[in-house]
N, C-alpha and C. Protein backbone atom coordinates (compact mmCIF):
# COMPACT_ATOMS: atom_id res chain seq x y z
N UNK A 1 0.84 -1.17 0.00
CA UNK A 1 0.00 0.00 0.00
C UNK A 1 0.89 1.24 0.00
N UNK A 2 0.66 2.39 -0.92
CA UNK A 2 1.29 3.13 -0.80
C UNK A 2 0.39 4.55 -0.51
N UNK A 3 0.92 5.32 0.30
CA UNK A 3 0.34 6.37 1.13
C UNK A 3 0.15 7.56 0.67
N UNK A 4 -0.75 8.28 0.65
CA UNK A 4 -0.50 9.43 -0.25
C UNK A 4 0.17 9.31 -1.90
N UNK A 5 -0.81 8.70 -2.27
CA UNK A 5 -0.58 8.53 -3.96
C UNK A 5 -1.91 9.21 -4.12
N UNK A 6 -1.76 9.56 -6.20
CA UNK A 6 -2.47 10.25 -6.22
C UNK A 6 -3.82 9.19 -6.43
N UNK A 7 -4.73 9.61 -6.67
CA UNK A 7 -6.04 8.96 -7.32
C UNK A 7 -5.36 8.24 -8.26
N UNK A 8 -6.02 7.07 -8.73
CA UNK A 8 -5.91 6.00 -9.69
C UNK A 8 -4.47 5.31 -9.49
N UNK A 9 -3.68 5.37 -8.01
CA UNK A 9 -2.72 4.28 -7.49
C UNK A 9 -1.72 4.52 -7.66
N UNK A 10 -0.77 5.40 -9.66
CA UNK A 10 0.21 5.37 -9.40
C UNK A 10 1.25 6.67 -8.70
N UNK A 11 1.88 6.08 -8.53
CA UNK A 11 2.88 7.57 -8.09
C UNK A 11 3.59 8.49 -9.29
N UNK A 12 3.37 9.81 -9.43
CA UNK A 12 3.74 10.53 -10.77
C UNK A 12 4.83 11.26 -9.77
N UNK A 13 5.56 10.77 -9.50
CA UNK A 13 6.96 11.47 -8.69
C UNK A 13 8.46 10.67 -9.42
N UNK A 14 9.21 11.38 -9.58
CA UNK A 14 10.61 10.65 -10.52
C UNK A 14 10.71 9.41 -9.49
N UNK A 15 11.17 8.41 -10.02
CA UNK A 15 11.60 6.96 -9.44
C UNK A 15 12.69 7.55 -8.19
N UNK A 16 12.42 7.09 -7.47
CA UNK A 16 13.35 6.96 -6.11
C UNK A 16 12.90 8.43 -4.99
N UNK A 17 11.62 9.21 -5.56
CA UNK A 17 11.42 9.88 -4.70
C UNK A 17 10.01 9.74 -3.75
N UNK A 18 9.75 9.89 -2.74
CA UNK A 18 8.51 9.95 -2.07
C UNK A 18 7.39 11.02 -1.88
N UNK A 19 6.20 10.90 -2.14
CA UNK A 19 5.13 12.42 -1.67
C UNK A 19 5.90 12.26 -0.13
N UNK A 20 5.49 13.46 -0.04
CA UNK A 20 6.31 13.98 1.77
C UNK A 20 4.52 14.03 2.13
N UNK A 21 4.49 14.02 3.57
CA UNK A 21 3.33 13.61 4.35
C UNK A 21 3.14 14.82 4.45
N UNK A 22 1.59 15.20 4.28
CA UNK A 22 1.14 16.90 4.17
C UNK A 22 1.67 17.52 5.79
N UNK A 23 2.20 16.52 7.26
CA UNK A 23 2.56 17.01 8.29
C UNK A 23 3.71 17.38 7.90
N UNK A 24 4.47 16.81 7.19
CA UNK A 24 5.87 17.35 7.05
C UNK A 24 5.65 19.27 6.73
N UNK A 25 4.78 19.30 6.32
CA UNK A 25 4.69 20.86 6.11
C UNK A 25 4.37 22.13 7.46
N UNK A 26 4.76 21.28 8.24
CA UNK A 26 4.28 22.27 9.68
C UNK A 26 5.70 21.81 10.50
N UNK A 27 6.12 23.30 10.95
CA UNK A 27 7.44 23.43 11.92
C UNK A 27 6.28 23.53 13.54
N UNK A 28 6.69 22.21 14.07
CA UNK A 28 6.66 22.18 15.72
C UNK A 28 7.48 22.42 16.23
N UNK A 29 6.82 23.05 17.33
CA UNK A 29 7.74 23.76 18.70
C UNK A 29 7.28 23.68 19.95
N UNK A 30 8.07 23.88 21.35
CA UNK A 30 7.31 23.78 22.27
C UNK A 30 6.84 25.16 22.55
N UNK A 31 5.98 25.97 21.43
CA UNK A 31 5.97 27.10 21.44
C UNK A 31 4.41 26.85 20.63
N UNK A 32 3.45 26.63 20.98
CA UNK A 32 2.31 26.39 20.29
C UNK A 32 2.12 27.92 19.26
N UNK A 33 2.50 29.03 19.16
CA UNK A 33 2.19 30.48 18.89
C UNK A 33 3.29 30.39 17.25
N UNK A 34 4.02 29.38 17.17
CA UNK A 34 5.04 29.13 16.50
C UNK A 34 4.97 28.06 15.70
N UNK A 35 3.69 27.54 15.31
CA UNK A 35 3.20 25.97 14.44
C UNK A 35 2.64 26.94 13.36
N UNK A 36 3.06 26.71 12.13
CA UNK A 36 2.66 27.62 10.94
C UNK A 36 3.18 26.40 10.21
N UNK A 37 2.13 26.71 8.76
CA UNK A 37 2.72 25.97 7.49
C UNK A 37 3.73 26.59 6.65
N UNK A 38 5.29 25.05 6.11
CA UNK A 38 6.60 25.77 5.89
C UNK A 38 5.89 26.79 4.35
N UNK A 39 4.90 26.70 3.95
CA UNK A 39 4.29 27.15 2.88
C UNK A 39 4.25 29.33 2.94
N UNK A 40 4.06 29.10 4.35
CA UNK A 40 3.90 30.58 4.52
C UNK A 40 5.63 31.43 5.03
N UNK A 41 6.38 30.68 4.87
CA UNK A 41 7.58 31.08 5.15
C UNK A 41 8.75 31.13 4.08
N UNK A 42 9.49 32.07 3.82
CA UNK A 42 10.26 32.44 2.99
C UNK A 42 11.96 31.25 3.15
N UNK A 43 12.45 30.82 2.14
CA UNK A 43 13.39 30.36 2.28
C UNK A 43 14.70 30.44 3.08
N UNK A 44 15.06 31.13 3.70
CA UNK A 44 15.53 31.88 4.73
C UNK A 44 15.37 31.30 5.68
N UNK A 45 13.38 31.67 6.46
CA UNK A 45 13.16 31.30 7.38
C UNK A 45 13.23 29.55 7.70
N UNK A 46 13.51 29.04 6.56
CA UNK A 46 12.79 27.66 6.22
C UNK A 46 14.26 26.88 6.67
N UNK A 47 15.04 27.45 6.60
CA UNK A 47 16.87 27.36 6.77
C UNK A 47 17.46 27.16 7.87
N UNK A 48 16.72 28.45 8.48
CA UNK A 48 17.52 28.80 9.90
C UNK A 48 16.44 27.80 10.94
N UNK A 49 15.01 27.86 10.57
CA UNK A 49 14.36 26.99 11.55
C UNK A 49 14.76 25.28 11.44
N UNK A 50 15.04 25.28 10.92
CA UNK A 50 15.99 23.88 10.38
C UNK A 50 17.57 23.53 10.83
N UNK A 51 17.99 24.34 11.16
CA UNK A 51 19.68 24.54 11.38
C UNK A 51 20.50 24.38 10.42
N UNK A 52 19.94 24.68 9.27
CA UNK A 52 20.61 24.44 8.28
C UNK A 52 21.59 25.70 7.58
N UNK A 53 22.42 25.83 8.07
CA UNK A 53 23.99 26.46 8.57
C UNK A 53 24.50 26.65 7.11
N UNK A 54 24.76 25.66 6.60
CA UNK A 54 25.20 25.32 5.08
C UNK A 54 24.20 25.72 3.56
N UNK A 55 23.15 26.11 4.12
CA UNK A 55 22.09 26.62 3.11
C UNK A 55 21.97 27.94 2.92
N UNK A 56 21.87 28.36 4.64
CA UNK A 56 22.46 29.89 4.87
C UNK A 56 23.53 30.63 3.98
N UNK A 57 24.34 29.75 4.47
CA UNK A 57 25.74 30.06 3.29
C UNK A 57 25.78 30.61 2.24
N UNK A 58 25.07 29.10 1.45
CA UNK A 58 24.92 29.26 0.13
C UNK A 58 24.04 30.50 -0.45
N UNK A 59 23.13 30.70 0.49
CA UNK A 59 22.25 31.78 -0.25
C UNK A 59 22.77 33.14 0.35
N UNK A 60 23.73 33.19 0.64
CA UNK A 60 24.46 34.47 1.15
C UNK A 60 25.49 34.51 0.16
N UNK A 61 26.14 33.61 -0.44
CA UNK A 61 27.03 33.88 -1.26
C UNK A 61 26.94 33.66 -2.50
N UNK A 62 25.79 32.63 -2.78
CA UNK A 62 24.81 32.40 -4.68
C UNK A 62 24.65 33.15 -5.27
N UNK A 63 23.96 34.53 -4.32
CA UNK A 63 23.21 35.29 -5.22
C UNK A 63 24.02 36.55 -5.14
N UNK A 64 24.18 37.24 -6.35
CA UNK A 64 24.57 38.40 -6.49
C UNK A 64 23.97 39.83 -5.84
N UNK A 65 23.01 39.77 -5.71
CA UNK A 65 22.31 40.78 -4.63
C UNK A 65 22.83 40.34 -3.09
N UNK A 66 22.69 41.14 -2.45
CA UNK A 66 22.58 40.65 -0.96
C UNK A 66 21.51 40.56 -0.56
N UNK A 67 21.81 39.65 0.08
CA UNK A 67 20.10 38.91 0.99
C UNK A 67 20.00 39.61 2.16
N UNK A 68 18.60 39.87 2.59
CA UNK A 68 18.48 40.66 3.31
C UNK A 68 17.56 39.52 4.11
N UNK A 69 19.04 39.39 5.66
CA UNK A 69 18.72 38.99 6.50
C UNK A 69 17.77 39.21 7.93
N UNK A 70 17.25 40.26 7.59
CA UNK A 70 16.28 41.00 8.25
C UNK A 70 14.65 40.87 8.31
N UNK A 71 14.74 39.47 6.84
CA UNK A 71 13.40 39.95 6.25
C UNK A 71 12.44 39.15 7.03
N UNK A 72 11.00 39.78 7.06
CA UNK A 72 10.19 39.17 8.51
C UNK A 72 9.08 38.22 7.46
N UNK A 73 8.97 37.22 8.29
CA UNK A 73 7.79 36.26 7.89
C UNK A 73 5.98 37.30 7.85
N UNK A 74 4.98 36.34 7.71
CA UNK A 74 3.62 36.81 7.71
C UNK A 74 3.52 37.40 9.52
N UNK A 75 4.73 37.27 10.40
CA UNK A 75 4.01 37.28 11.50
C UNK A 75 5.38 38.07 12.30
N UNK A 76 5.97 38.78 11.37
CA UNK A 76 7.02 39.56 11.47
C UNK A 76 8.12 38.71 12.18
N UNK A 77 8.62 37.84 12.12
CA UNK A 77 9.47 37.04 12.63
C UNK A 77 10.73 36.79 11.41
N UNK A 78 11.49 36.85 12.23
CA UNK A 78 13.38 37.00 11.49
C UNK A 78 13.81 35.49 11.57
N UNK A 79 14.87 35.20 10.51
CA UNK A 79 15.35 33.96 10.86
C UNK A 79 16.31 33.66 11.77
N UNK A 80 16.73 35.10 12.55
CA UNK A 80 17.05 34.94 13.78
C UNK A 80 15.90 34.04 14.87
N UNK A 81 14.57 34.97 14.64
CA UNK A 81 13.66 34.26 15.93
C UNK A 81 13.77 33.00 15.35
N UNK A 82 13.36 32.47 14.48
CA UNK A 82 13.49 31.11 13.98
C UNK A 82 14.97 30.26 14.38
N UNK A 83 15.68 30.71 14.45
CA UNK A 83 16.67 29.88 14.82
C UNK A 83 16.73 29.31 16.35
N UNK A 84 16.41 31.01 16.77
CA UNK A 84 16.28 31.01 18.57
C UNK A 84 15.14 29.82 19.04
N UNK A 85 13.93 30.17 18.04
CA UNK A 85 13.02 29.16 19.14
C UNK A 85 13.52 27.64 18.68
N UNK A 86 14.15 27.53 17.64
CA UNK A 86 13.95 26.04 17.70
C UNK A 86 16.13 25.31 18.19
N UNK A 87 16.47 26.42 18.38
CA UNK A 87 17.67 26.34 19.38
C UNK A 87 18.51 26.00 18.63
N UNK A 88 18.72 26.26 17.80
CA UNK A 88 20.18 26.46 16.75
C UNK A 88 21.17 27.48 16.77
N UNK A 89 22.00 26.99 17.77
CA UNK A 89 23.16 28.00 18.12
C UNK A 89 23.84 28.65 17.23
N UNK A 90 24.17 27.30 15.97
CA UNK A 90 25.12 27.51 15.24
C UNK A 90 24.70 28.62 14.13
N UNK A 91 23.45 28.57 13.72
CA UNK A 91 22.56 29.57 12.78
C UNK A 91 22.93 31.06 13.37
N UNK A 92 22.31 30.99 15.09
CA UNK A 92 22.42 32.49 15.37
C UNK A 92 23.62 32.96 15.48
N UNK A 93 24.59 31.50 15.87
CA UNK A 93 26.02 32.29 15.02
C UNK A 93 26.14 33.39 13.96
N UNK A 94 25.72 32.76 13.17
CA UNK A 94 26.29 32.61 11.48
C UNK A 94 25.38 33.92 11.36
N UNK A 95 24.02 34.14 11.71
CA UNK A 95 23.51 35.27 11.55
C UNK A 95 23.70 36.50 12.26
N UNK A 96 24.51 36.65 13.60
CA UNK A 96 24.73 37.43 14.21
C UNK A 96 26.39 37.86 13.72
N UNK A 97 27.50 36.74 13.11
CA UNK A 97 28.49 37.33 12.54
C UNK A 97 28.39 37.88 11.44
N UNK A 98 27.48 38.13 10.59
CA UNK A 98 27.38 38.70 9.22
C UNK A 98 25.51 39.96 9.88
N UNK A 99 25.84 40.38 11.00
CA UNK A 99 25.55 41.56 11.21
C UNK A 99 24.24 41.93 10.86
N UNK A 100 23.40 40.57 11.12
CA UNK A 100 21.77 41.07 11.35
C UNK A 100 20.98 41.51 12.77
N UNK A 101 20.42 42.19 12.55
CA UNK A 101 19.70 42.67 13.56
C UNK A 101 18.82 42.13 14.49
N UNK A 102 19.75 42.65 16.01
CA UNK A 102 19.30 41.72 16.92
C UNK A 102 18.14 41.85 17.69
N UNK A 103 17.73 43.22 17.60
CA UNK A 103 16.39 43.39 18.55
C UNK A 103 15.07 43.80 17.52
N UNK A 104 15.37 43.17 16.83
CA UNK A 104 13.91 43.44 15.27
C UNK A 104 13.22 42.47 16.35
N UNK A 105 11.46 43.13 16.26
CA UNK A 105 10.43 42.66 17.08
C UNK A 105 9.29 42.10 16.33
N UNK A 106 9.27 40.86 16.57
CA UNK A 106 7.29 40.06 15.95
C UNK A 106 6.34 40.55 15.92
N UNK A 107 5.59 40.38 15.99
CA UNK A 107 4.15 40.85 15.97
C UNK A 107 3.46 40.92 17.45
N UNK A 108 4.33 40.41 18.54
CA UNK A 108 3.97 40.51 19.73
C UNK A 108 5.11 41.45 20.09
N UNK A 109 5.99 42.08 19.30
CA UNK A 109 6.87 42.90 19.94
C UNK A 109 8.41 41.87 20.97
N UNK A 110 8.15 40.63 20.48
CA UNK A 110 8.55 40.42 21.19
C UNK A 110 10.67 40.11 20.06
N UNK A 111 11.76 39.98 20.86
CA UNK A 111 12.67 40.17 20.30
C UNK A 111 13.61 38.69 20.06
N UNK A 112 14.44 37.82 19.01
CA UNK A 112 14.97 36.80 19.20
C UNK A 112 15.38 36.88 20.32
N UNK A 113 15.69 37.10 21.35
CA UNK A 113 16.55 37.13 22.88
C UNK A 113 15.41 36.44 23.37
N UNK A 114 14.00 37.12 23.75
CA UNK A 114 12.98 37.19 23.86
C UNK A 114 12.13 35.56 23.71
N UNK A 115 12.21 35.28 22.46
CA UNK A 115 11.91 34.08 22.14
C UNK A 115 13.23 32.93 22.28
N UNK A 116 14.12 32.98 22.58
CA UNK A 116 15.33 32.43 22.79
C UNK A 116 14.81 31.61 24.33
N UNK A 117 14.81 32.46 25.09
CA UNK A 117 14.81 32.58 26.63
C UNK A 117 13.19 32.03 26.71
N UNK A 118 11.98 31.89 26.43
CA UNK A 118 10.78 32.03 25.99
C UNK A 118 10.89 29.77 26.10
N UNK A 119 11.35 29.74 24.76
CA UNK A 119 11.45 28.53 24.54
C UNK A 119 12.75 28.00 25.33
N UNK A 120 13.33 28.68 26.22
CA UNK A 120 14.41 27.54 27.30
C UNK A 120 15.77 27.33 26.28
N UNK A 121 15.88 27.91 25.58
CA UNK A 121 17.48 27.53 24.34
C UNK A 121 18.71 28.77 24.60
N UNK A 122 18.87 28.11 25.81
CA UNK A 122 19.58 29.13 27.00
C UNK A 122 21.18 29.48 26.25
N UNK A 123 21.51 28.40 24.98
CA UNK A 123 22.74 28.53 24.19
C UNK A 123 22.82 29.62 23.36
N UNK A 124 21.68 29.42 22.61
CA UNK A 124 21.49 31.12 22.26
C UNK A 124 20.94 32.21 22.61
N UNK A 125 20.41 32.14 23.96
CA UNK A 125 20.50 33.37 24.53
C UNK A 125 21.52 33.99 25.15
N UNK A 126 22.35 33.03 25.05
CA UNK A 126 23.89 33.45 25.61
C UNK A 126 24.50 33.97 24.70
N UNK A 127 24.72 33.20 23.66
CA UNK A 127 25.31 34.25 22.42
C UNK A 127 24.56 35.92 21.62
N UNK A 128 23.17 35.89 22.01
CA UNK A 128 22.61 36.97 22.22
C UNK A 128 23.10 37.95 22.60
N UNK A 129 22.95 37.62 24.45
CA UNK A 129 23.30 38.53 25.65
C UNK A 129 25.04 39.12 25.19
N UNK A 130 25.66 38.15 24.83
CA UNK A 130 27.17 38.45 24.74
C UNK A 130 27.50 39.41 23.49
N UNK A 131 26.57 39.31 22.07
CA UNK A 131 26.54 40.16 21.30
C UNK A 131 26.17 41.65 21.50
N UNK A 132 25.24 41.82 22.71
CA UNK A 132 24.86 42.98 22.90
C UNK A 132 23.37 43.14 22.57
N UNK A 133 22.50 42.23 22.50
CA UNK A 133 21.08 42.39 22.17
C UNK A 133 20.57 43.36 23.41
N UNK A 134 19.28 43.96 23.23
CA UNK A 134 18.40 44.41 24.15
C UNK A 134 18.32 43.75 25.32
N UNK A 135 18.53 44.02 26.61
CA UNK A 135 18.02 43.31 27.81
C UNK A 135 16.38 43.89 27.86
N UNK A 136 16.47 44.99 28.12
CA UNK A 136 15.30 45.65 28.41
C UNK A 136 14.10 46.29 28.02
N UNK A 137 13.91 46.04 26.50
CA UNK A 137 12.57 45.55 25.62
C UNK A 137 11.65 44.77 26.40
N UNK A 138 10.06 45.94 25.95
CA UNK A 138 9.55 45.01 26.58
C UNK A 138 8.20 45.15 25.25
N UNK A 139 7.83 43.35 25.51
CA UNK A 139 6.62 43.03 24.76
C UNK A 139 5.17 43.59 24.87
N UNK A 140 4.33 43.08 23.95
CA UNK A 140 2.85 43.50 24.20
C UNK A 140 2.20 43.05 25.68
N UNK A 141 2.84 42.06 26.17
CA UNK A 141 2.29 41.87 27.48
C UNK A 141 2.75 42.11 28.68
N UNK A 142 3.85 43.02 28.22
CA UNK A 142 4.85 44.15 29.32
C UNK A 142 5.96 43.07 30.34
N UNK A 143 6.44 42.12 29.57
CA UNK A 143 7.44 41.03 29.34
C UNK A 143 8.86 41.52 28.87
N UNK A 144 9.83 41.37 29.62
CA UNK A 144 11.36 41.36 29.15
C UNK A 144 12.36 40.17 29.04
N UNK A 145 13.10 40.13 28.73
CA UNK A 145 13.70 39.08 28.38
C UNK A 145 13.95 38.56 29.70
N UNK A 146 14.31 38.98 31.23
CA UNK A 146 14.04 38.77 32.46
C UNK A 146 13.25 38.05 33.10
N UNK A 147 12.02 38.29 32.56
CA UNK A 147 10.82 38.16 32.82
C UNK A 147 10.87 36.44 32.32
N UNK A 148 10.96 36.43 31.25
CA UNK A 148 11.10 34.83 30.60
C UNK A 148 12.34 33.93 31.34
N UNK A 149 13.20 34.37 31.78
CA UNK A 149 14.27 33.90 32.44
C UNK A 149 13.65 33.50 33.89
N UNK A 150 13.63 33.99 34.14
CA UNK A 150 12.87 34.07 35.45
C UNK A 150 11.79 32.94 35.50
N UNK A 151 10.72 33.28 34.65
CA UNK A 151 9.54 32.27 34.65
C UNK A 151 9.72 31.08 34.46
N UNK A 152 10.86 30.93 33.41
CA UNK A 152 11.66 29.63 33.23
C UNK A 152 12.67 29.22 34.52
N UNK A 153 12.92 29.84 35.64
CA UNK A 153 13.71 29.43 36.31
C UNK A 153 15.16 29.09 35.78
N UNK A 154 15.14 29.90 34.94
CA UNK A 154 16.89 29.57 34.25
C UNK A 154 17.73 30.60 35.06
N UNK A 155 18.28 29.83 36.58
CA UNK A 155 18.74 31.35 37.42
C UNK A 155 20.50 31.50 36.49
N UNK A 156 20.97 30.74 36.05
CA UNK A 156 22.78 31.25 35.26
C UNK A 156 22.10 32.28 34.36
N UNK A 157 20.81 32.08 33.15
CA UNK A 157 20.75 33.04 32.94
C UNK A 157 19.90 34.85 33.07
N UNK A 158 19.63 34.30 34.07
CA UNK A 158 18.98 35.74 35.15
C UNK A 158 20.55 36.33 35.82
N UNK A 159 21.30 35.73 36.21
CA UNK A 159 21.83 36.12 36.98
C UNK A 159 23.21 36.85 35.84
N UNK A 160 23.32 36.23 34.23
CA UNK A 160 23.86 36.78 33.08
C UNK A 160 23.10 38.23 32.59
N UNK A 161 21.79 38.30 32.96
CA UNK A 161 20.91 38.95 32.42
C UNK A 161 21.35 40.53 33.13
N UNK A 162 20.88 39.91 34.14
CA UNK A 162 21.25 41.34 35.21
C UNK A 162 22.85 41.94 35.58
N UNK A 163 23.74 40.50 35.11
CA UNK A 163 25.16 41.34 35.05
C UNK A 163 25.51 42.10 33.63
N UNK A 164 24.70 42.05 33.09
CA UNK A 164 24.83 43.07 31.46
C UNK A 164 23.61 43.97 31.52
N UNK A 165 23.34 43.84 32.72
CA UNK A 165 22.73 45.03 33.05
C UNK A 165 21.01 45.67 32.65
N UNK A 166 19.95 44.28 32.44
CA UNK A 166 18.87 44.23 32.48
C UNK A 166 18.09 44.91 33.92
N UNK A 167 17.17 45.46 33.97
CA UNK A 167 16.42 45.78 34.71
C UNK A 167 15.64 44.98 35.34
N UNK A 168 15.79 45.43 36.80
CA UNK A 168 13.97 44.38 37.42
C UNK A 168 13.00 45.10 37.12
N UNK A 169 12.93 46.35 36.93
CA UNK A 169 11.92 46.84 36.43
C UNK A 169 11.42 47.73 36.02
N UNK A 170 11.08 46.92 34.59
CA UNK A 170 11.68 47.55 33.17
C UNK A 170 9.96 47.75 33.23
């Protein structure tokens, strides 16, 4: 039995490839606010939420224009936040050494640091904090990057937070 074929049984896909399962088209997270179809996301975003380090690359150095790493999804989100929530250090590397912008805000205002710390991916909120991102932004629900630290009980990085000089109250 084969799964996802089209009507009338056979498969019209080149020999040796598979239909991908219509779930494959949704990025999970432990971030329910963050389940979107990869359909509504720009190649970029599709990269960095992936950790895919080596794709980045390529489309930074393929194309003769420069790519503009800044650019926000349907829900204003950077492939920074994308990297942050799904905890790919090595991405927010790669995007924070080639000098994209670290406190660009979602649609909740809220900042990659923000969603870093949010979803518990305490690796790149460290490389964040150490770049110099915003401590003291605060979201639509009057939330700082503190605030998520805190709620998470991540005290190394509360106690990073406030030695670079975040506010209690911001």
């Amino acid at each position: 039995m084969q799964w996802l074929s089209p009507v009338g049984g056979g498969n019209d896909l080149p020999t040796g490839q598979e239909r991908p399962s219509p779930f494959s088209q949704l990025v999970y997270t432990n971030n329910d606010s963050y389940i979107i179809q990869y359909g509504d996301l720009r190649e970029i975003h599709k990269a960095a939420s992936r950790g895919q380090v080596s794709k980045l690359q390529k489309m930074t150095v393929k194309k003769k224009k420069t790519i503009n790493l800044n650019v926000k999804d349907a829900r204003k989100r950077t492939a920074l936040h994308w990297a942050c929530v799904n905890g790919h250090a090595e991405v927010v590397t790669f995007l924070v050494d080639r000098k994209c912008q670290l406190d660009v805000l979602d649609g909740e205002n809220r900042t990659p640091l923000m969603k870093a710390l949010q979803c518990q991916r305490e690796d790149c909120a460290n490389i964040l904090v150490d770049s110099g991102a915003g401590l003291n932004i605060v979201d639509v629900y009057g939330n700082t990057a503190l605030h998520y630290a805190v709620y998470n009980k991540n005290l190394s990085v509360v106690a990073k937070l406030l030695s670079h000089g975040a506010v209690v109250k911001a």
